[in-house]
PDB file of N, CA and C in Angstrom:
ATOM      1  N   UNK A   1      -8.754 -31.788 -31.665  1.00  0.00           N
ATOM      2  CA  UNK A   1      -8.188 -30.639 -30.993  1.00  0.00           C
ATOM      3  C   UNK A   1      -9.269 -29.922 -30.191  1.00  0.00           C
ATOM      4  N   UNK A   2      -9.087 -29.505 -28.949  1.00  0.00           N
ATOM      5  CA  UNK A   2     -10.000 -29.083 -28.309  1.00  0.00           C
ATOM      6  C   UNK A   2      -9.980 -27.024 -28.357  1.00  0.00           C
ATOM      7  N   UNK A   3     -11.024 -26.986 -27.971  1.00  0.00           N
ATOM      8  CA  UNK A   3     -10.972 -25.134 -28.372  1.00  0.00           C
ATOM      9  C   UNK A   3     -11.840 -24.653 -27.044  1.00  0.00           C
ATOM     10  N   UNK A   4     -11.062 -25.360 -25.792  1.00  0.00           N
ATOM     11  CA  UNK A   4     -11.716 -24.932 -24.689  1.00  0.00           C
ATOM     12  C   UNK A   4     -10.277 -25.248 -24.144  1.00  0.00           C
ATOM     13  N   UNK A   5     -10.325 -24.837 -22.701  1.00  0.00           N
ATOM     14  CA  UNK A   5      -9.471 -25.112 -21.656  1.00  0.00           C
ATOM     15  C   UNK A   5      -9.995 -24.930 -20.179  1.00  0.00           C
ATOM     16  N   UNK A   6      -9.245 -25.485 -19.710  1.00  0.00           N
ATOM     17  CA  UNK A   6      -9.459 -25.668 -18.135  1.00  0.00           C
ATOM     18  C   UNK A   6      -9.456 -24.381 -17.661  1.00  0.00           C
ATOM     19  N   UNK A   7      -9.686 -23.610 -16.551  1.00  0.00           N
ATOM     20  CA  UNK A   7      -9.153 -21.939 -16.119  1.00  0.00           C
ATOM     21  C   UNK A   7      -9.002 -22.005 -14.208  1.00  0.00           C
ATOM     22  N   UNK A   8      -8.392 -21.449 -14.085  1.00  0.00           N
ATOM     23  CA  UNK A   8      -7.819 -20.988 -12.740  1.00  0.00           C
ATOM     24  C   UNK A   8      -8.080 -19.566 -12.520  1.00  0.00           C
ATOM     25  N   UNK A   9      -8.747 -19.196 -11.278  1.00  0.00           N
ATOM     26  CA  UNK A   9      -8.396 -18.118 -10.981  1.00  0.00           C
ATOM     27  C   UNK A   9      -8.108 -17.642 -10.186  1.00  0.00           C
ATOM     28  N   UNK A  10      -6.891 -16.788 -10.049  1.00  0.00           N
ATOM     29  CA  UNK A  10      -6.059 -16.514  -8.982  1.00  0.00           C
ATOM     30  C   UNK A  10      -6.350 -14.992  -8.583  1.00  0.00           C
ATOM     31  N   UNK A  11      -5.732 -14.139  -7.346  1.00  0.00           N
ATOM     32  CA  UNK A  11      -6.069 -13.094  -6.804  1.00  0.00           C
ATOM     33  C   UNK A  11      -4.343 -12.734  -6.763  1.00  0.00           C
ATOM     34  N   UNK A  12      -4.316 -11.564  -7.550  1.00  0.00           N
ATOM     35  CA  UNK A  12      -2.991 -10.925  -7.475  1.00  0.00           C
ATOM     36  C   UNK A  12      -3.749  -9.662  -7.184  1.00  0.00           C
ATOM     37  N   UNK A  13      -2.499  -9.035  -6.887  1.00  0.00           N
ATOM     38  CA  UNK A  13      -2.680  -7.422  -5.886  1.00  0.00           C
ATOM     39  C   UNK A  13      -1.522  -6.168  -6.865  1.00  0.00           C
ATOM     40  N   UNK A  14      -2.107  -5.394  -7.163  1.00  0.00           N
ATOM     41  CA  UNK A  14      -1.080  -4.081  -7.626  1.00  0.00           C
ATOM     42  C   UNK A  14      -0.369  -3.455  -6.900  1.00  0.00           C
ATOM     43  N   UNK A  15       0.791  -2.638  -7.040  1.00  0.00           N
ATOM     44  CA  UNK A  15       1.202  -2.335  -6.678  1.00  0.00           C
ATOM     45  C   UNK A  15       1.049  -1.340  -4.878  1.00  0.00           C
ATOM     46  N   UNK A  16      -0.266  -0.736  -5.672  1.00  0.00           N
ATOM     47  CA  UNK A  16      -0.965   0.091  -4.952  1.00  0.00           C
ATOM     48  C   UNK A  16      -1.907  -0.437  -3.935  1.00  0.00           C
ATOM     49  N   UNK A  17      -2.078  -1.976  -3.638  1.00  0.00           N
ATOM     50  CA  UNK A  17      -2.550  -2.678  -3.014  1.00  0.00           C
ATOM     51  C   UNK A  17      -4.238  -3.096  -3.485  1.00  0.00           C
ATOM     52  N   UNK A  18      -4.111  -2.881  -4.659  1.00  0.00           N
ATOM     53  CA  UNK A  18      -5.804  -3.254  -5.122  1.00  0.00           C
ATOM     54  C   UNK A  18      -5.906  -4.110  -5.676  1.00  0.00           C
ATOM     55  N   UNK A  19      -7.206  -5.606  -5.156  1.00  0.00           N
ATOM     56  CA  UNK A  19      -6.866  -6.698  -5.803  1.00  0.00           C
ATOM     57  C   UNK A  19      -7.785  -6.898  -6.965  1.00  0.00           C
ATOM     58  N   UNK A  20      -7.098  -7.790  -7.952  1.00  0.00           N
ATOM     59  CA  UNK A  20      -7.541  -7.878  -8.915  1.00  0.00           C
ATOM     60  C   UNK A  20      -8.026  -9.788  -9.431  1.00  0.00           C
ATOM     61  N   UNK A  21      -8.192 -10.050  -9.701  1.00  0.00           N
ATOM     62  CA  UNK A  21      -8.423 -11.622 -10.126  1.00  0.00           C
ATOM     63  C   UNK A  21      -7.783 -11.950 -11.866  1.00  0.00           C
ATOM     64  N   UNK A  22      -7.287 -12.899 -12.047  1.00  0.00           N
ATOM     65  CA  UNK A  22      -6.634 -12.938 -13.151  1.00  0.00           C
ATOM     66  C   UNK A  22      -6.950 -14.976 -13.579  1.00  0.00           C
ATOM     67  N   UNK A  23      -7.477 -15.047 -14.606  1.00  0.00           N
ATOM     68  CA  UNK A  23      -7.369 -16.132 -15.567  1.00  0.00           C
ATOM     69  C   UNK A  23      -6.461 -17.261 -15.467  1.00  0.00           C
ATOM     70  N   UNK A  24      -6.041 -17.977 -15.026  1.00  0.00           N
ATOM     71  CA  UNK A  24      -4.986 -19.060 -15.909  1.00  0.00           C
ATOM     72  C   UNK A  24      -5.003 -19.558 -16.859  1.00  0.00           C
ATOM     73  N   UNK A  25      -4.938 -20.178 -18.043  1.00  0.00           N
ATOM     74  CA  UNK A  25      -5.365 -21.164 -18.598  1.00  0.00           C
ATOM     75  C   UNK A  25      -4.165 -22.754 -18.879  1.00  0.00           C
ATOM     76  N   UNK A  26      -5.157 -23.662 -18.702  1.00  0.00           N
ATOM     77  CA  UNK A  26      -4.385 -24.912 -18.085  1.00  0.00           C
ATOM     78  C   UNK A  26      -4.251 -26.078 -19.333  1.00  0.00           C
ATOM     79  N   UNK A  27      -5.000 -25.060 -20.171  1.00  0.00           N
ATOM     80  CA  UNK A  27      -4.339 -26.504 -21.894  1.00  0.00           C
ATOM     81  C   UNK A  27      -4.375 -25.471 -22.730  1.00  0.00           C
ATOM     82  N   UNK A  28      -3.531 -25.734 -24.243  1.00  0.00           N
ATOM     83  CA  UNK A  28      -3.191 -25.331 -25.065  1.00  0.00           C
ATOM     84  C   UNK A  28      -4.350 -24.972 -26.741  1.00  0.00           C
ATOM     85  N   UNK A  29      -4.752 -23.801 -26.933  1.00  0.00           N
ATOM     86  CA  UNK A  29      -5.485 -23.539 -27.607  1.00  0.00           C
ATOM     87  C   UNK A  29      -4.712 -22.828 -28.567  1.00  0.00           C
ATOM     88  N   UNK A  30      -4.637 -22.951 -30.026  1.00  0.00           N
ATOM     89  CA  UNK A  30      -4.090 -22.207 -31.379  1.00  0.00           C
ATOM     90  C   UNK A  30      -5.126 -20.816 -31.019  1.00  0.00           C
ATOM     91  N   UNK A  31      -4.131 -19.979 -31.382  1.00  0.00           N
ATOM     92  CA  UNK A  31      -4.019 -18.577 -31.288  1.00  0.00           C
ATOM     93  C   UNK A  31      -4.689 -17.797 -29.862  1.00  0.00           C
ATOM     94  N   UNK A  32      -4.213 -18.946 -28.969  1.00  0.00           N
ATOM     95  CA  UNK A  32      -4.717 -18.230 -27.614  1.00  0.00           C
ATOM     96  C   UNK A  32      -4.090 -17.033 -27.039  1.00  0.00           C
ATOM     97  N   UNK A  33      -4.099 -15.950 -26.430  1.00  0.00           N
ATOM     98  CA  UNK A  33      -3.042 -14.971 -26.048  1.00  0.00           C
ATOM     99  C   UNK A  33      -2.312 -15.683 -24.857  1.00  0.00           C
ATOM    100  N   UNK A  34      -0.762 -14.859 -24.870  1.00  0.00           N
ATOM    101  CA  UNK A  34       0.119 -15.636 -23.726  1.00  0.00           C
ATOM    102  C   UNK A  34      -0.332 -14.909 -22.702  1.00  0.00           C
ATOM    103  N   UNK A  35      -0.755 -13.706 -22.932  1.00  0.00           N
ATOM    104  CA  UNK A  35      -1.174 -13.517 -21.609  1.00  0.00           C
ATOM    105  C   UNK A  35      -2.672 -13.363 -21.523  1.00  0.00           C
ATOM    106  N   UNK A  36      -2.641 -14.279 -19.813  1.00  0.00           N
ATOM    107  CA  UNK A  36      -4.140 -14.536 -19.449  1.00  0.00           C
ATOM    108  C   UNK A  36      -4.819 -13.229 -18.892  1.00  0.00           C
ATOM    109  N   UNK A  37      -6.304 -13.186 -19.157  1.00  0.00           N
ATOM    110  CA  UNK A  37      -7.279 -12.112 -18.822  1.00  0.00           C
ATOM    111  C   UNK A  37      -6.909 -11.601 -17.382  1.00  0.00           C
ATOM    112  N   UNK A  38      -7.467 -10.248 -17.353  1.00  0.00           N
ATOM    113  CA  UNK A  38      -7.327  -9.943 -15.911  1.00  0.00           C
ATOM    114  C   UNK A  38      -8.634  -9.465 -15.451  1.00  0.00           C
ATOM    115  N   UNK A  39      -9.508  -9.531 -14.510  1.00  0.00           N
ATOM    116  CA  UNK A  39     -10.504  -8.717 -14.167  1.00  0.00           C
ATOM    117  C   UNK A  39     -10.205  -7.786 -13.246  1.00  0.00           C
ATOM    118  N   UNK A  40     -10.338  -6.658 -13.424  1.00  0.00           N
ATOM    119  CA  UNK A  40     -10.393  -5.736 -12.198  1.00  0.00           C
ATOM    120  C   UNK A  40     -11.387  -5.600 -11.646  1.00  0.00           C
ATOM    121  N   UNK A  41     -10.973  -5.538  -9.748  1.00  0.00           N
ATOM    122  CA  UNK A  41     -12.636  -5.131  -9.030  1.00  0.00           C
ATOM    123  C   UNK A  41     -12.476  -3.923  -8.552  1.00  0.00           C
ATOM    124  N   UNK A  42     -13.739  -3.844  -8.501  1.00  0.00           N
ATOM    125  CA  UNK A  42     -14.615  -2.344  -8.204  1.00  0.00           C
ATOM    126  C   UNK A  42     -13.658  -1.648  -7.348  1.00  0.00           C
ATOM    127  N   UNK A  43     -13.477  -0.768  -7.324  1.00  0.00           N
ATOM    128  CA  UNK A  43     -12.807   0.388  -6.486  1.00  0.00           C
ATOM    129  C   UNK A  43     -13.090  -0.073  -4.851  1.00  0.00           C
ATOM    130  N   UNK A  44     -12.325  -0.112  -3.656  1.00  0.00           N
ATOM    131  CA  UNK A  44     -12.811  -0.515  -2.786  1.00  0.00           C
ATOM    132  C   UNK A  44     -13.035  -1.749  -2.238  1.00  0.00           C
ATOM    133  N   UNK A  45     -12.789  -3.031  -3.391  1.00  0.00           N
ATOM    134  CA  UNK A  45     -13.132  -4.380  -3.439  1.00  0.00           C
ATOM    135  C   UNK A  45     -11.979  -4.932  -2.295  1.00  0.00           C
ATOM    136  N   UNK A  46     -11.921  -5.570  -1.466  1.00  0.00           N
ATOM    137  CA  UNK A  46     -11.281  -6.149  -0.645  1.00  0.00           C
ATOM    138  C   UNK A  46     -10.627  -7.393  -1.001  1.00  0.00           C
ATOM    139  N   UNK A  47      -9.611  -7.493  -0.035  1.00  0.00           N
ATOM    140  CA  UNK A  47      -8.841  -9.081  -0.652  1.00  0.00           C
ATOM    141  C   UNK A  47      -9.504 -10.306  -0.387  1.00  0.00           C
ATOM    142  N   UNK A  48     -10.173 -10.238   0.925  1.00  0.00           N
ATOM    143  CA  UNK A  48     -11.504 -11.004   1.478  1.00  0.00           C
ATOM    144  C   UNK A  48     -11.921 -11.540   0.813  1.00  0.00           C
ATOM    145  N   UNK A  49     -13.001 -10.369  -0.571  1.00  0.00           N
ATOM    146  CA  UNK A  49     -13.735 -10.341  -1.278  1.00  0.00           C
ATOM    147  C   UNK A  49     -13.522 -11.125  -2.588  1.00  0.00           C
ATOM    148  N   UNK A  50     -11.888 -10.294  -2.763  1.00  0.00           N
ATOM    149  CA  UNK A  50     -11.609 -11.194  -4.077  1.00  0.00           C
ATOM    150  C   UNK A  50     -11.621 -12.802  -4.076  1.00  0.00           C
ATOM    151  N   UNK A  51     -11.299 -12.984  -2.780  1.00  0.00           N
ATOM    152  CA  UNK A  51     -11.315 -14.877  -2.475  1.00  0.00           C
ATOM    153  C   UNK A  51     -12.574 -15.662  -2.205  1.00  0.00           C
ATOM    154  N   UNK A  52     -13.701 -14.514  -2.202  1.00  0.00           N
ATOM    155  CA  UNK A  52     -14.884 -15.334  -2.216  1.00  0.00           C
ATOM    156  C   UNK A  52     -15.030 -15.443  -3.848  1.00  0.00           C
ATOM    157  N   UNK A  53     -15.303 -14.116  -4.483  1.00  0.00           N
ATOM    158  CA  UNK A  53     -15.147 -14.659  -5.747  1.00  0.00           C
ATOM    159  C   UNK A  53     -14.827 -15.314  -6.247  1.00  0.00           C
ATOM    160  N   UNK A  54     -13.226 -15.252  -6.242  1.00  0.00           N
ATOM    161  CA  UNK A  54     -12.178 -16.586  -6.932  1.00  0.00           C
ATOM    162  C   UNK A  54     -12.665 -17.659  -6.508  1.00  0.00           C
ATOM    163  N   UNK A  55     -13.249 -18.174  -5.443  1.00  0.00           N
ATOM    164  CA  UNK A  55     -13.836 -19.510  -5.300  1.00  0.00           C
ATOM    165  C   UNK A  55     -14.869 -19.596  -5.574  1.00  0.00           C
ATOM    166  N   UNK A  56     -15.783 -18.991  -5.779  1.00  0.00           N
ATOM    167  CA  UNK A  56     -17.010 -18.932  -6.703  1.00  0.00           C
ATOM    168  C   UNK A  56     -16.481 -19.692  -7.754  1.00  0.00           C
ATOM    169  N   UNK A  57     -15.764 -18.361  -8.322  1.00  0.00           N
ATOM    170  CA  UNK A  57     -15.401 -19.160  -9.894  1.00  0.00           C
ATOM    171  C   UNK A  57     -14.829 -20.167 -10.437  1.00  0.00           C
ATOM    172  N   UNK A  58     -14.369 -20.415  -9.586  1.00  0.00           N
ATOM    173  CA  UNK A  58     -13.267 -21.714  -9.337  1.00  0.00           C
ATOM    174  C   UNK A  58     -14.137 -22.854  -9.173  1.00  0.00           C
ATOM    175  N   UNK A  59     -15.183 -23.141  -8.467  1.00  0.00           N
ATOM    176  CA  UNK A  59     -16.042 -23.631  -7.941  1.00  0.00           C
ATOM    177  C   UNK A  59     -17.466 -23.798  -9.336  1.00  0.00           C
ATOM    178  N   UNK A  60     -17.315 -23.391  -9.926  1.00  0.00           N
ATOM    179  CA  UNK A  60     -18.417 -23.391 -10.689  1.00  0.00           C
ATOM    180  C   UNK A  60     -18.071 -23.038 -12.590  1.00  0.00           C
ATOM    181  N   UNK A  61     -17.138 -22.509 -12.461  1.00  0.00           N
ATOM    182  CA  UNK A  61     -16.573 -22.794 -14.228  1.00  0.00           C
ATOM    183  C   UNK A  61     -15.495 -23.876 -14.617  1.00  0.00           C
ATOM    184  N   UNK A  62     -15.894 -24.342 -15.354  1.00  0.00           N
ATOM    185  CA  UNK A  62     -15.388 -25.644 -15.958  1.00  0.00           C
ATOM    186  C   UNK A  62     -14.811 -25.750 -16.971  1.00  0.00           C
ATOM    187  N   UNK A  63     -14.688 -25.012 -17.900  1.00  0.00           N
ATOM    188  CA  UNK A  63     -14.352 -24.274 -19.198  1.00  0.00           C
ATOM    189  C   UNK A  63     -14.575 -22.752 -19.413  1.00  0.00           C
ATOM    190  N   UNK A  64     -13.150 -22.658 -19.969  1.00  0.00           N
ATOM    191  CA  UNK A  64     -13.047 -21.121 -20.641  1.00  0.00           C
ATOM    192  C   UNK A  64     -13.220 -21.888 -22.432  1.00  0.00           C
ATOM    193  N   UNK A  65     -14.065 -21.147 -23.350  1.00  0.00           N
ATOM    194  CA  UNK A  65     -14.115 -21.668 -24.847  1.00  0.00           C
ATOM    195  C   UNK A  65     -14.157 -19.423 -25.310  1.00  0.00           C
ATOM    196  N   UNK A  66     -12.564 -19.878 -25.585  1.00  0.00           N
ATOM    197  CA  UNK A  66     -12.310 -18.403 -26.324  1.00  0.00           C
ATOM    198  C   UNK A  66     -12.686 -18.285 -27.550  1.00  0.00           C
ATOM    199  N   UNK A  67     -13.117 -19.032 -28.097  1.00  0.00           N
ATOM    200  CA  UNK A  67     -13.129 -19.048 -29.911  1.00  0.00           C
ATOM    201  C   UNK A  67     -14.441 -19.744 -29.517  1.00  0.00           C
ATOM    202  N   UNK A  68     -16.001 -19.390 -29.294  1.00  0.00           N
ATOM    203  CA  UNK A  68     -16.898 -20.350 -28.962  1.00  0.00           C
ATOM    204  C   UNK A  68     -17.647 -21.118 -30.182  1.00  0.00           C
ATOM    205  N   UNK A  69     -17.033 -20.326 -30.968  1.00  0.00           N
ATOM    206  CA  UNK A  69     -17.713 -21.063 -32.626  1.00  0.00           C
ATOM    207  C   UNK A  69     -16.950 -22.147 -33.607  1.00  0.00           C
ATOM    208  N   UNK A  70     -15.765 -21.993 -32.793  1.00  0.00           N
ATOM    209  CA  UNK A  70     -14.963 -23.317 -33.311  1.00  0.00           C
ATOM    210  C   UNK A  70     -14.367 -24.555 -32.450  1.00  0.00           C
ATOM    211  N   UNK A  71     -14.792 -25.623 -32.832  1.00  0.00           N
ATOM    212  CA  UNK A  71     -14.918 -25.745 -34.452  1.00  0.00           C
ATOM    213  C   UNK A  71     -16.605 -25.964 -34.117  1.00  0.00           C
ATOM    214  N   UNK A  72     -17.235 -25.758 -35.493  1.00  0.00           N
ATOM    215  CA  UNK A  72     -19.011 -25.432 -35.331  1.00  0.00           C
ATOM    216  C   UNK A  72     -19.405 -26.497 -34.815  1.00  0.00           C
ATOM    217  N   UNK A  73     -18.989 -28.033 -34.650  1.00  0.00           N
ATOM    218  CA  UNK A  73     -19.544 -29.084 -34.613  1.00  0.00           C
ATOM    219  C   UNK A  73     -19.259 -29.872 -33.202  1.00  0.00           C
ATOM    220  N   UNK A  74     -18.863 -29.207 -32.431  1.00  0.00           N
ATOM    221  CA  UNK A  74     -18.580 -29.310 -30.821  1.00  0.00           C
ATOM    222  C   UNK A  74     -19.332 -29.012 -29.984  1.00  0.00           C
TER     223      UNK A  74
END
């Protein structure tokens, strides 16, 4: 059983037009939350901005490991 997953991250916008970046997760982990993380940016952060990020991250994380101590031998 694996205790990592794949992650996506996408750029959703509030109501109020401020964007935010939010988590996917793309395999199945025991006692993962249904809902995925959200990051909020800085006051002022642009949508531009959020898409350089998101491809940053996208671009360079390979694993989300929510539980990083299990199992110890991984």
């Amino acid at each position: 059983m694996s205790y990592k997953t794949r992650v996506v991250f996408t750029i959703k916008e509030t109501d109020a037009g401020r964007p935010y970046l939010m988590m996917e997760f793309h395999d199945d982990i025991p006692g993962l939350p249904v809902d995925p993380p959200v990051f909020d940016l800085v006051d002022g952060a642009t949508m531009e901005e959020a898409e350089v990020v998101a491809k940053f991250l996208n671009a360079k994380i390979e694993f989300y490991r929510p539980f990083p101590m299990a199992p110890k031998d991984e």
